[in-house]
N, C-alpha and C. Protein backbone atom coordinates (compact mmCIF):
# COMPACT_ATOMS: atom_id res chain seq x y z
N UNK A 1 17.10 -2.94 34.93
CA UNK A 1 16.80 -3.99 33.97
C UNK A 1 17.93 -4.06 32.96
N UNK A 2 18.47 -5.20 32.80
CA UNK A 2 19.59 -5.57 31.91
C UNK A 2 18.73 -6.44 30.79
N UNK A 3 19.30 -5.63 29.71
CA UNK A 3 18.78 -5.86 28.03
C UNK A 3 19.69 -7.10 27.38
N UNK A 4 19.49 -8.02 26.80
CA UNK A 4 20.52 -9.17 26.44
C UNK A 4 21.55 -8.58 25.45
N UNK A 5 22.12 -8.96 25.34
CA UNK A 5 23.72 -8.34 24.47
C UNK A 5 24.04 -9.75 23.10
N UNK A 6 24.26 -9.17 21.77
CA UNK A 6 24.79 -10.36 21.31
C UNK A 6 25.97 -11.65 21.78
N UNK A 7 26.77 -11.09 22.65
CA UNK A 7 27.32 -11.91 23.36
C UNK A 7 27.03 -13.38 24.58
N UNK A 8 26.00 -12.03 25.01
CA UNK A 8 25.55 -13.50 25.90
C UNK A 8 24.61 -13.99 25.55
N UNK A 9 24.08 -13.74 24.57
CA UNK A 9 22.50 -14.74 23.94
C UNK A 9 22.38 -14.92 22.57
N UNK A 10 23.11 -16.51 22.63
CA UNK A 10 23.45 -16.87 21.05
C UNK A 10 21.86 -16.74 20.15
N UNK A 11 21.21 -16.49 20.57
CA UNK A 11 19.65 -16.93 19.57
C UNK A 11 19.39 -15.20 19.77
N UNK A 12 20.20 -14.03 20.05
CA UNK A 12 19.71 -12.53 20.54
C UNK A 12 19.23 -12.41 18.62
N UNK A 13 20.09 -12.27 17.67
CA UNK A 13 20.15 -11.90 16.38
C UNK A 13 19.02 -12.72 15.80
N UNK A 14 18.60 -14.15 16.25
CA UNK A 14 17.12 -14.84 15.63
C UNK A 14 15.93 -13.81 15.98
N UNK A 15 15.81 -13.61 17.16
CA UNK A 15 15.14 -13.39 17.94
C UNK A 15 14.49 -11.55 17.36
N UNK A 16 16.15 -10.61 17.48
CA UNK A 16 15.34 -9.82 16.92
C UNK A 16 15.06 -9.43 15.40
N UNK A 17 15.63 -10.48 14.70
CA UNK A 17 14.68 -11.00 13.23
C UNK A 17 13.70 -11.37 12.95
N UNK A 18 13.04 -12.08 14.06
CA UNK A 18 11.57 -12.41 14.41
C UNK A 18 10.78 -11.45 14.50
N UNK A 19 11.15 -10.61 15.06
CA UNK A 19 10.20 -9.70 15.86
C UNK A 19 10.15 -8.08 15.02
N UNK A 20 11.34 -8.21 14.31
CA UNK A 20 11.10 -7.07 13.05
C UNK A 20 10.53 -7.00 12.40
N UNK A 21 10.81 -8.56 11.74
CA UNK A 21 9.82 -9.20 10.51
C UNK A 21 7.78 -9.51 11.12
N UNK A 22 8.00 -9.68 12.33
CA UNK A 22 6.71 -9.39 13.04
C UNK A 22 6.10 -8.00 13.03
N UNK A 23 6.38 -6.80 13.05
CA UNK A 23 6.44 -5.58 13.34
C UNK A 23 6.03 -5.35 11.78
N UNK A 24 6.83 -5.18 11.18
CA UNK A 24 6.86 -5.36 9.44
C UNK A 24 5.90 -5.63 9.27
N UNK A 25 5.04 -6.88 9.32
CA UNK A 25 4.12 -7.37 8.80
C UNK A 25 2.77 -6.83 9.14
N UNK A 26 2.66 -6.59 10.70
CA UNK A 26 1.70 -5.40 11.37
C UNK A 26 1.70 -4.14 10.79
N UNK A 27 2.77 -3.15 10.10
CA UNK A 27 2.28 -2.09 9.94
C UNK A 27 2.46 -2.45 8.04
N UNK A 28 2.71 -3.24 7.64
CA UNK A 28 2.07 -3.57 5.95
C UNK A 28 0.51 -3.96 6.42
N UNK A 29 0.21 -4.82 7.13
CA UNK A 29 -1.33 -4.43 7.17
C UNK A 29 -2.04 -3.30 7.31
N UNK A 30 -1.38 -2.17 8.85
CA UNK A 30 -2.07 -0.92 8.60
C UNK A 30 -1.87 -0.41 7.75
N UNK A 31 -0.52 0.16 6.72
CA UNK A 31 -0.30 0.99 5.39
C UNK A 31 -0.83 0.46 4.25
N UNK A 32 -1.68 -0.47 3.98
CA UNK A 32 -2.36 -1.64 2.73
C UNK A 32 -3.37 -1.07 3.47
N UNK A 33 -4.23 -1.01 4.60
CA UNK A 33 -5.59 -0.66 4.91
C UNK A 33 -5.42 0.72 4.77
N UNK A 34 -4.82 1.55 4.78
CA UNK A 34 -5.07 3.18 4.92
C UNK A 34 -5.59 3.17 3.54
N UNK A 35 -4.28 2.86 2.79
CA UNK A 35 -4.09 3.32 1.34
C UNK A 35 -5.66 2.86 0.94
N UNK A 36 -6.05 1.73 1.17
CA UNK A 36 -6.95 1.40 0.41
C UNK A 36 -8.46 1.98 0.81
N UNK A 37 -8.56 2.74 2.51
CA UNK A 37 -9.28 3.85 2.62
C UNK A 37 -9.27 4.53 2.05
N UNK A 38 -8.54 5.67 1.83
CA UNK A 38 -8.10 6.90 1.37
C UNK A 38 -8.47 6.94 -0.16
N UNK A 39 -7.82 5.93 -0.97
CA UNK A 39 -8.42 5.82 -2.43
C UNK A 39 -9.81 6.03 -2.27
N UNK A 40 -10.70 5.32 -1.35
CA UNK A 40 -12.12 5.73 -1.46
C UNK A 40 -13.14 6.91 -1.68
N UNK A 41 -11.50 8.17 -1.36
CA UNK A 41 -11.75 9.53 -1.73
C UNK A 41 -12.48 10.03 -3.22
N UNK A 42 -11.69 8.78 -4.22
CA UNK A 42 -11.84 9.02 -5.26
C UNK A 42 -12.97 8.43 -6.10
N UNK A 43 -14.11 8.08 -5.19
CA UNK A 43 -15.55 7.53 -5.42
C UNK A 43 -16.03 8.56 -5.33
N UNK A 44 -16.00 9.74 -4.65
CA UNK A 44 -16.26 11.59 -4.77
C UNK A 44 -16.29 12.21 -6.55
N UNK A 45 -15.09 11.89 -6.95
CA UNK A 45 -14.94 12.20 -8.68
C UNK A 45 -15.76 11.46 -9.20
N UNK A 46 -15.71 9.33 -8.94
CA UNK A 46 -16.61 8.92 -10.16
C UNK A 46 -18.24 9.16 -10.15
N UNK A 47 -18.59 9.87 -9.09
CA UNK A 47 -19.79 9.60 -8.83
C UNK A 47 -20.44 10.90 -9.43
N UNK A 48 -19.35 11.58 -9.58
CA UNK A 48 -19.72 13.20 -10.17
C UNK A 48 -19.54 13.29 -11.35
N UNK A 49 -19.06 12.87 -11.99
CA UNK A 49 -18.90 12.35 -13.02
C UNK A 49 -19.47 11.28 -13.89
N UNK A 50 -20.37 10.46 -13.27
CA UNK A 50 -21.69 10.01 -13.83
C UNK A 50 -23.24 11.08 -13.55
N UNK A 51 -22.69 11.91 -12.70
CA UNK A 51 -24.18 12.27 -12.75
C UNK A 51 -23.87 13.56 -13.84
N UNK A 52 -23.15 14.10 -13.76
CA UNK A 52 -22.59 14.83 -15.23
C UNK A 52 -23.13 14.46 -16.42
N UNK A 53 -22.56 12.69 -16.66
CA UNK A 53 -22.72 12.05 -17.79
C UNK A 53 -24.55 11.46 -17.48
N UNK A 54 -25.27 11.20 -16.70
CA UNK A 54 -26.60 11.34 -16.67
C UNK A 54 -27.43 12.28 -16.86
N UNK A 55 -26.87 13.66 -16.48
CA UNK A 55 -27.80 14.66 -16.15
C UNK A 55 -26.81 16.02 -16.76
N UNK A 56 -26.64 16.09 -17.50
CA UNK A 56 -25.44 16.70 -18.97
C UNK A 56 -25.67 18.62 -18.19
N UNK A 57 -26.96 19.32 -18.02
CA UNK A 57 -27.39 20.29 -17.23
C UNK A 57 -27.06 20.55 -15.97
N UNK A 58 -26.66 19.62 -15.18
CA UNK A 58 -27.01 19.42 -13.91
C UNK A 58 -25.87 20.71 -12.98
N UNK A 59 -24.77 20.36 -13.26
CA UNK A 59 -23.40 21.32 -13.34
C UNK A 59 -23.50 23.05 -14.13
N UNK A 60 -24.58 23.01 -14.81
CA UNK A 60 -24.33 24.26 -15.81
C UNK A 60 -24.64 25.42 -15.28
N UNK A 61 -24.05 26.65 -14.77
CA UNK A 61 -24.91 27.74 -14.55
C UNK A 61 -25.67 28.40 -15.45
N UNK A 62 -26.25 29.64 -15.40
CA UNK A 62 -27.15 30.34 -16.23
C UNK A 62 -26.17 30.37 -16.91
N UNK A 63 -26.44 29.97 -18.60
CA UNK A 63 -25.38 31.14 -19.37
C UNK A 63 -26.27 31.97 -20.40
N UNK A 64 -25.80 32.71 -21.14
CA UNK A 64 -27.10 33.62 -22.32
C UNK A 64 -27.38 32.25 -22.74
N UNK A 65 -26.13 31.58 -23.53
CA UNK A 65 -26.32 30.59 -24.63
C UNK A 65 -27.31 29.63 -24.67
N UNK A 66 -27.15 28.87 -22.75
CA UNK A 66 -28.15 27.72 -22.37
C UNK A 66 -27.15 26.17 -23.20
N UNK A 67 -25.80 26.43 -23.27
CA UNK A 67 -25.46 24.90 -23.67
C UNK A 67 -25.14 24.23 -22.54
N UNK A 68 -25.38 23.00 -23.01
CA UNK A 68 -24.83 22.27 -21.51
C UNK A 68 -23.06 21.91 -21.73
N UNK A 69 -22.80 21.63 -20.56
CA UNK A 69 -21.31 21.17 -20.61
C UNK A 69 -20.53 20.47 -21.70
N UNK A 70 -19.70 19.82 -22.14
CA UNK A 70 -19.50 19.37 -22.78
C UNK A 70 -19.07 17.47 -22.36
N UNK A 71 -19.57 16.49 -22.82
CA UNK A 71 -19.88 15.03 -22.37
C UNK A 71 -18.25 14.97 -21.42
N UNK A 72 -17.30 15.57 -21.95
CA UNK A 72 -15.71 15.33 -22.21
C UNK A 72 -15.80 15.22 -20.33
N UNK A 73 -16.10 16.35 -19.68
CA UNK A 73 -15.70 16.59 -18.62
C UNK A 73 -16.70 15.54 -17.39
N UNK A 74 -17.52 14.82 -18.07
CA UNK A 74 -18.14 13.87 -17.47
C UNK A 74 -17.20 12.49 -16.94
N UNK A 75 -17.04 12.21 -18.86
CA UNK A 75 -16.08 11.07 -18.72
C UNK A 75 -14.39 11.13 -18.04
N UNK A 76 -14.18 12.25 -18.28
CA UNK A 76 -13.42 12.67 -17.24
C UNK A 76 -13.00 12.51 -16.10
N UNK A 77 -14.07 12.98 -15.43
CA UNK A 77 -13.99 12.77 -13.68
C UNK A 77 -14.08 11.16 -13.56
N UNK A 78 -15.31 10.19 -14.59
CA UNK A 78 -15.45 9.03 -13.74
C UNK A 78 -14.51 8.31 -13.91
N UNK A 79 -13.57 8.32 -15.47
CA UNK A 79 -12.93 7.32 -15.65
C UNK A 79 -11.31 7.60 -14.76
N UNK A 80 -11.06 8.85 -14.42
CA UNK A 80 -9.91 9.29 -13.79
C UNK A 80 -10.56 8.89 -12.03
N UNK A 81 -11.27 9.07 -11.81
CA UNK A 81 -12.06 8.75 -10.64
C UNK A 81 -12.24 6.97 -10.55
N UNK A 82 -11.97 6.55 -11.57
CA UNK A 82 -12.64 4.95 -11.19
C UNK A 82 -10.81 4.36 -11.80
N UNK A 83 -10.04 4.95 -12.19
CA UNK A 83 -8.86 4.85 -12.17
C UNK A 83 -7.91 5.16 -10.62
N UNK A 84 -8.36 5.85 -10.13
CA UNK A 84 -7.63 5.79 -8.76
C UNK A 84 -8.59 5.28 -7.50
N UNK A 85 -9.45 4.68 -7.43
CA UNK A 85 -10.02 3.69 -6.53
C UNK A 85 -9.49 2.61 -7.23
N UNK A 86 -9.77 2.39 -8.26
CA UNK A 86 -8.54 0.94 -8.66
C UNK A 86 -7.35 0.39 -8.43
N UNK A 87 -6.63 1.98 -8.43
CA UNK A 87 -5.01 1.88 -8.20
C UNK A 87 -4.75 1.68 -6.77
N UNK A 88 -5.90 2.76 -6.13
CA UNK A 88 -5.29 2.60 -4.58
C UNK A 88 -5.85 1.22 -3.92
N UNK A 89 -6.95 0.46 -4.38
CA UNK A 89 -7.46 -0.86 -3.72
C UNK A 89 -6.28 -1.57 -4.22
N UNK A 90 -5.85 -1.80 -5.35
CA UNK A 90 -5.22 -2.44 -5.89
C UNK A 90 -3.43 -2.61 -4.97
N UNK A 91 -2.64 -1.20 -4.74
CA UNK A 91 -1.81 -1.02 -4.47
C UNK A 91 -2.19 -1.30 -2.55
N UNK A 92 -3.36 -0.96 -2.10
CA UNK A 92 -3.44 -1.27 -0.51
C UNK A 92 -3.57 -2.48 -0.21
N UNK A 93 -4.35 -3.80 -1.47
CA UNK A 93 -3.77 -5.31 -1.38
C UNK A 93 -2.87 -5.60 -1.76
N UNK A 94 -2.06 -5.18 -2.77
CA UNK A 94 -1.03 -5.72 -2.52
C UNK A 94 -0.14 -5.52 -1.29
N UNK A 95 -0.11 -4.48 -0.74
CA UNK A 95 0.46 -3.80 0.40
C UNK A 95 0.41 -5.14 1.34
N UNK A 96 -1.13 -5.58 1.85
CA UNK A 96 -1.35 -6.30 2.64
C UNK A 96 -0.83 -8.01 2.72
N UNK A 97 -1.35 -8.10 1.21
CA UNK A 97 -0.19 -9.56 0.42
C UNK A 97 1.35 -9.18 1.24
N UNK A 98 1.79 -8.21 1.08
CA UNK A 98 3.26 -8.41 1.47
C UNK A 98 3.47 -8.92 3.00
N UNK A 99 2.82 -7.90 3.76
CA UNK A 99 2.96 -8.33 5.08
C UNK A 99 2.56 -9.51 5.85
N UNK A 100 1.53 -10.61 4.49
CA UNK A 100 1.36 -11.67 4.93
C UNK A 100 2.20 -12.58 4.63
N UNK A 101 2.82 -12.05 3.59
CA UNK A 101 4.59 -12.88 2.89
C UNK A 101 5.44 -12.61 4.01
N UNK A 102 5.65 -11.37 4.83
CA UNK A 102 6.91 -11.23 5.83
C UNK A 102 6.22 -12.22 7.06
N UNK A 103 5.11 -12.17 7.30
CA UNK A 103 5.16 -12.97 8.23
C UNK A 103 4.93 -14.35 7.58
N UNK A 104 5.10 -14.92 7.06
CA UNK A 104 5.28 -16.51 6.57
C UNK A 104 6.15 -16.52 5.92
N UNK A 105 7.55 -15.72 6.06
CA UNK A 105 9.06 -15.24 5.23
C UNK A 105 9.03 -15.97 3.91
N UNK A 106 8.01 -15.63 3.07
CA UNK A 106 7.58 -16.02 1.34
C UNK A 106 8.17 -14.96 0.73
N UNK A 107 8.07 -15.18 -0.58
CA UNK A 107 8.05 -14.40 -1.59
C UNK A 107 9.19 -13.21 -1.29
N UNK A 108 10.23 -13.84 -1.43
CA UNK A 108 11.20 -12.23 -0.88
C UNK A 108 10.90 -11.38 -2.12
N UNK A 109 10.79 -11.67 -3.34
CA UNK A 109 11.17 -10.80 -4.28
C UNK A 109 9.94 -9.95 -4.67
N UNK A 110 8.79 -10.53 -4.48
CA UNK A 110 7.58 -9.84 -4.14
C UNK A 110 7.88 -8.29 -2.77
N UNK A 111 8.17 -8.82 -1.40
CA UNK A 111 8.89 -7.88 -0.82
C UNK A 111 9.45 -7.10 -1.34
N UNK A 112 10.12 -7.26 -2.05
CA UNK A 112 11.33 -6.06 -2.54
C UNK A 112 10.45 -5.39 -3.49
N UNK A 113 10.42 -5.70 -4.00
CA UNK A 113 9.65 -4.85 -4.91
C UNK A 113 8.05 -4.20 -4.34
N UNK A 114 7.55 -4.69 -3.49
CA UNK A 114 6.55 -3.79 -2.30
C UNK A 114 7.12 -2.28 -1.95
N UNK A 115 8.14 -2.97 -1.77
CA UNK A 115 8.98 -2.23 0.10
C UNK A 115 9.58 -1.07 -1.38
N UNK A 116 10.02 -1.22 -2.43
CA UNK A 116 10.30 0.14 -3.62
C UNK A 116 9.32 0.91 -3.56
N UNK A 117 8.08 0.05 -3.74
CA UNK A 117 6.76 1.03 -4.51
C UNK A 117 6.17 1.66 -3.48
N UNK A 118 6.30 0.78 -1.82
CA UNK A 118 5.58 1.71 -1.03
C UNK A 118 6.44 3.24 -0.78
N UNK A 119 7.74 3.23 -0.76
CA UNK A 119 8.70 4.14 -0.84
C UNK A 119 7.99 5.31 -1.41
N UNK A 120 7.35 5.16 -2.31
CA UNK A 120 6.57 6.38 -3.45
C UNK A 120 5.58 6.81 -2.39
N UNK A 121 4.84 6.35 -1.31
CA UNK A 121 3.48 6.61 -0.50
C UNK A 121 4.51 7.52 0.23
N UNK A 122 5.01 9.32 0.04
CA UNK A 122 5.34 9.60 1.46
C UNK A 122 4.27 10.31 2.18
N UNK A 123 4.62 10.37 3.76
CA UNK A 123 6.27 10.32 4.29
C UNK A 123 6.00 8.41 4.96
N UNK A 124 4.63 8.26 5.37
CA UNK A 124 4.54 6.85 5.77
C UNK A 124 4.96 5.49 5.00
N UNK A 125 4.65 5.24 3.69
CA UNK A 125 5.18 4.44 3.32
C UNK A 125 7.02 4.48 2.96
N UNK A 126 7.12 5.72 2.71
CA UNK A 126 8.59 5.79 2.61
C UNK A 126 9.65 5.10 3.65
N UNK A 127 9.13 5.51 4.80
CA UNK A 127 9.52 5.08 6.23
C UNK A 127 9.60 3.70 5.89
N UNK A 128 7.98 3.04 5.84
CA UNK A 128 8.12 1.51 6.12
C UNK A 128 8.76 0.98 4.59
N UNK A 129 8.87 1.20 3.60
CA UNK A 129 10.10 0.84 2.45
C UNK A 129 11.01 0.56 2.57
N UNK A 130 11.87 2.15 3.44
CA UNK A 130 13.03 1.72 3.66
C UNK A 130 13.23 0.65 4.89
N UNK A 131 12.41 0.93 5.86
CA UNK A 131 12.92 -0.18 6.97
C UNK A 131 12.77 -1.36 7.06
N UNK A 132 11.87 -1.70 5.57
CA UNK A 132 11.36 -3.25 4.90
C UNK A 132 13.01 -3.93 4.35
N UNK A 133 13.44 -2.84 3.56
CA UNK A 133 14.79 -2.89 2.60
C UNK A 133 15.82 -3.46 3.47
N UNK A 134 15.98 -2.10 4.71
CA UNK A 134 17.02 -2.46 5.60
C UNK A 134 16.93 -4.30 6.04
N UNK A 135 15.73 -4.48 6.87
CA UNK A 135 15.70 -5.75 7.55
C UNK A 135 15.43 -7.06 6.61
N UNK A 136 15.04 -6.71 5.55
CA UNK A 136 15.05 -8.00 4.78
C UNK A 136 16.61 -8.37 3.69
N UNK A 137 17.46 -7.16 3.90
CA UNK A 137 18.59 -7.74 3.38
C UNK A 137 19.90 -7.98 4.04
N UNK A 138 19.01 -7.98 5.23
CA UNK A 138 19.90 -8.35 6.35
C UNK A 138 20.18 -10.32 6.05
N UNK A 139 21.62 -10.62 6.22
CA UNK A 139 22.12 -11.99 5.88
C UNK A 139 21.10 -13.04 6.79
N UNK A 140 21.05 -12.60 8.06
CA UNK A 140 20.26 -13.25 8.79
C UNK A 140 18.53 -13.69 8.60
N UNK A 141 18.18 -12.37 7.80
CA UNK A 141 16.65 -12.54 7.59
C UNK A 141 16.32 -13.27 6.21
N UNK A 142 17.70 -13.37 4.70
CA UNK A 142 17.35 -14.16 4.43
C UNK A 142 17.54 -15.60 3.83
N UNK A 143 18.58 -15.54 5.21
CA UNK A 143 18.19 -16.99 5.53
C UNK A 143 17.03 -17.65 5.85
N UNK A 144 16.49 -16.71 6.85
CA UNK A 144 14.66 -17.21 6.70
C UNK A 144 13.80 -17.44 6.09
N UNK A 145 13.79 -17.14 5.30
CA UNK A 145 13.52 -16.63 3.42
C UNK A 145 13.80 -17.98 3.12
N UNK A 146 14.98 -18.22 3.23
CA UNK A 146 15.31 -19.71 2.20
C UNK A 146 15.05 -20.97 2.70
N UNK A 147 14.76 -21.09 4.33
CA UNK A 147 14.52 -21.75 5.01
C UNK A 147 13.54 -22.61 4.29
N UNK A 148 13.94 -24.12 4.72
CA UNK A 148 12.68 -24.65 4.18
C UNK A 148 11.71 -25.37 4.81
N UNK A 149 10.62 -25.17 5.11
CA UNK A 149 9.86 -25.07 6.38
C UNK A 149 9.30 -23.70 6.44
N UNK A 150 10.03 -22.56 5.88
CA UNK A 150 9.73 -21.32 6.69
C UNK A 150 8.44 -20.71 7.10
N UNK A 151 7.14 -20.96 6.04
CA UNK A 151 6.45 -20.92 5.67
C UNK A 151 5.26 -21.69 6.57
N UNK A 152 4.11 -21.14 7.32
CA UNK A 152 3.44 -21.81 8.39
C UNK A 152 2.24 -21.88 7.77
């Protein structure tokens, strides 16, 4: 099996710009759905953390004294707990926004600035960051970008 060569297939460089930016957009949907699983971890803290703040005893072992906890470590867990189900729903749609921008070649600058922040998710988002970076500042891809029409 013979693979096409930029030489003999003037549309080879469209073609595999298409299909990057296709690829791209498939795994910004899976890395926007993980992330925004995984945050769900942190419904474990807020939930413990209201029953803390409901039930002030509930956490306390025997002590001589008999005090209960102190409110602090209630509000604690939920609001640090209802702070990262926020961040991660928040950061796994936007995730998903992007990959619906690469495939309708929108919003480059939205992209770029995705393809930085997912960089911070390692080792998976790091991966797809940089290989967002690489192929979208490729001359060819954005031209697609500027295309006008590009957008379906």
């Amino acid at each position: 099996m013979t693979y096409p060569t930029p030489s003999a297939d003037p549309y080879f460089q469209q073609r595999q710009d298409e299909e990057h930016l296709r690829l791209l957009s498939l795994f910004h949907y899976i890395l926007g759905g993980l992330t925004a699983l995984f945050s769900c971890l942190f419904l474990i803290h807020f939930f413990i953390g209201l029953t803390a703040l409901s039930n002030p005893g509930f956490f306390d072992s025997p002590s001589p004294r008999g005090e209960p906890s102190p409110a602090f470590f209630g509000w604690m867990f939920t609001v640090l707990g209802g702070i990262g189900v926020l961040l991660g729903w928040t950061i796994g749609g936007l995730t998903i926004y992007a990959g619906r921008c690469l495939a309708a070649r929108q919003k480059y600058t939205f992209i770029f600035v995705m393809a930085i922040l997912n960089c911070m998710s390692v080792p998976v988002g790091t991966a797809l960051g940089v290989f967002t970076l690489i192929v979208i500042n490729r001359p060819s891809v954005k031209a697609l970008f500027d295309a006008p029409g590009a957008a379906y």
